[in-house]
Protein backbone atom coordinates (compact mmCIF):
# COMPACT_ATOMS: atom_id res chain seq x y z
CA UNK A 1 -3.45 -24.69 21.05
CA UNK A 2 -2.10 -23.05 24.34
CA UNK A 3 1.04 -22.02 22.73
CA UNK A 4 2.44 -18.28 23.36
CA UNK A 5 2.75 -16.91 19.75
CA UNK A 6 6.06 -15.70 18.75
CA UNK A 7 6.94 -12.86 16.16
CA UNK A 8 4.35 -12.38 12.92
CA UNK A 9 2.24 -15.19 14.91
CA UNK A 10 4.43 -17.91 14.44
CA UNK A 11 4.52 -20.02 17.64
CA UNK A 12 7.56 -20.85 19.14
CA UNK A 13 9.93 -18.42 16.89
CA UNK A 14 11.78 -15.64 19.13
CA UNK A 15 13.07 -13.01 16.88
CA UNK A 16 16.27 -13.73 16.85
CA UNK A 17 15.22 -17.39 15.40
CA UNK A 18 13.53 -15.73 13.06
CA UNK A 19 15.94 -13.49 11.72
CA UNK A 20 18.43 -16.04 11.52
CA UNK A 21 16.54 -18.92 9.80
CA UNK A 22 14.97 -15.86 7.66
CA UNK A 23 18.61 -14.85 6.62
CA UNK A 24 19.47 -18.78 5.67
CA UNK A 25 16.27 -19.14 3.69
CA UNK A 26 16.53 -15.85 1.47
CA UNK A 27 19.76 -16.71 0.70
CA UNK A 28 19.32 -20.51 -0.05
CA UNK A 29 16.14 -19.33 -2.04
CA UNK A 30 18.20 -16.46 -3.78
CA UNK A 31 20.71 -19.02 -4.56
CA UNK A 32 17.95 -22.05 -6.51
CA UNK A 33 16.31 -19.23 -8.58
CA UNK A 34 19.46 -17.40 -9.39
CA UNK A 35 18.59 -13.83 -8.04
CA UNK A 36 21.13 -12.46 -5.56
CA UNK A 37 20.73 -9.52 -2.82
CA UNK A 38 22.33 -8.31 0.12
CA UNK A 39 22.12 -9.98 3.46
CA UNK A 40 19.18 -7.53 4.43
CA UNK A 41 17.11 -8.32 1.42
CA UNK A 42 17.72 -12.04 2.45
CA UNK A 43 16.91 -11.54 5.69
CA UNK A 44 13.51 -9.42 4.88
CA UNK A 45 12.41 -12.22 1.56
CA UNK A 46 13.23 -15.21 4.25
CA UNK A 47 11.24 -13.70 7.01
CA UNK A 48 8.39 -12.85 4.65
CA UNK A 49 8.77 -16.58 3.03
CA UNK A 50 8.06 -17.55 6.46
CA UNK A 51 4.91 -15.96 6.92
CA UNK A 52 3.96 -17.45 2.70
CA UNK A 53 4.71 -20.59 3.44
CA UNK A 54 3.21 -20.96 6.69
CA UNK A 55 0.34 -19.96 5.16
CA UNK A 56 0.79 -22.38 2.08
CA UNK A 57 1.28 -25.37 4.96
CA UNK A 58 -1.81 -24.50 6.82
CA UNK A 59 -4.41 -23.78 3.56
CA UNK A 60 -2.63 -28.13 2.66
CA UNK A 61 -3.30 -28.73 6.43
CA UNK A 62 0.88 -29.65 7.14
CA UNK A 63 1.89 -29.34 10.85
CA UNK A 64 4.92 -27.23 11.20
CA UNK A 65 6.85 -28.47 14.12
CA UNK A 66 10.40 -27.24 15.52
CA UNK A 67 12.89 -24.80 13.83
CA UNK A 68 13.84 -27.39 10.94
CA UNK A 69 10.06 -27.09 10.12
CA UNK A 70 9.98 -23.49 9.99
CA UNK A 71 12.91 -23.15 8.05
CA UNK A 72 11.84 -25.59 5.06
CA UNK A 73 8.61 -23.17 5.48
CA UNK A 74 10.31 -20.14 5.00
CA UNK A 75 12.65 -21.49 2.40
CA UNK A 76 9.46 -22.56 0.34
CA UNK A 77 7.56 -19.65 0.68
CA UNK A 78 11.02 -17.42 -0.21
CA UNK A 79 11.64 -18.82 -3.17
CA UNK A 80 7.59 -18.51 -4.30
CA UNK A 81 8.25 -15.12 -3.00
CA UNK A 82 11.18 -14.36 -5.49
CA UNK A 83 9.60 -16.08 -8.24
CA UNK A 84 6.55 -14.01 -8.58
CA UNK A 85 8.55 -11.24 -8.08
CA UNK A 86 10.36 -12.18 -10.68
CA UNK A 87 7.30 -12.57 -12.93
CA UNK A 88 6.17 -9.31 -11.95
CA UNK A 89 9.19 -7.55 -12.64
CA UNK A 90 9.34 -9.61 -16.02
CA UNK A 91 12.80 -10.34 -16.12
CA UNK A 92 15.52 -11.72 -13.66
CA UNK A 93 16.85 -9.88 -10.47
């Protein structure tokens, strides 16, 4: 409860963490739904996954712990990310 927040609120994250577990998780997520982009786009969709699925693992009350934890958050919360894109865009990227 005491714990300095990092970047975007997530405790424990330095940016650099972030960036690079961001990268890893747009492109991981890119790669399931079969959308590709650059390593920017990754980056940006996995840092933004981040911040969706933290939310998603706090609204079903799931602990994220340690960098492994925030990665399989981001990566969740990319790939909803690209899918309602996707939807939205009505077509594959």
């Amino acid at each position: 409860m005491h714990e300095a927040l990092g970047v975007m609120g997530t405790p424990g994250v330095s940016f650099f963490a972030l960036v690079v577990i961001g990268g890893f998780a747009g492109w991981i997520a890119g790669m399931v739904t079969g959308s590709r982009h650059g390593v920017l786009t990754n980056i940006l969709i996995g840092i933004a996954g981040s911040w969706i699925g933290s939310e998603l693992a706090a609204l079903a009350h799931v602990a994220i712990r340690h960098s492994f934890g925030h990665f399989i958050a981001a990566l969740i919360g990319s790939v909803v990310l690209i899918l309602i894109f996707q939807a939205i865009q009505g077509r594959r990227v």
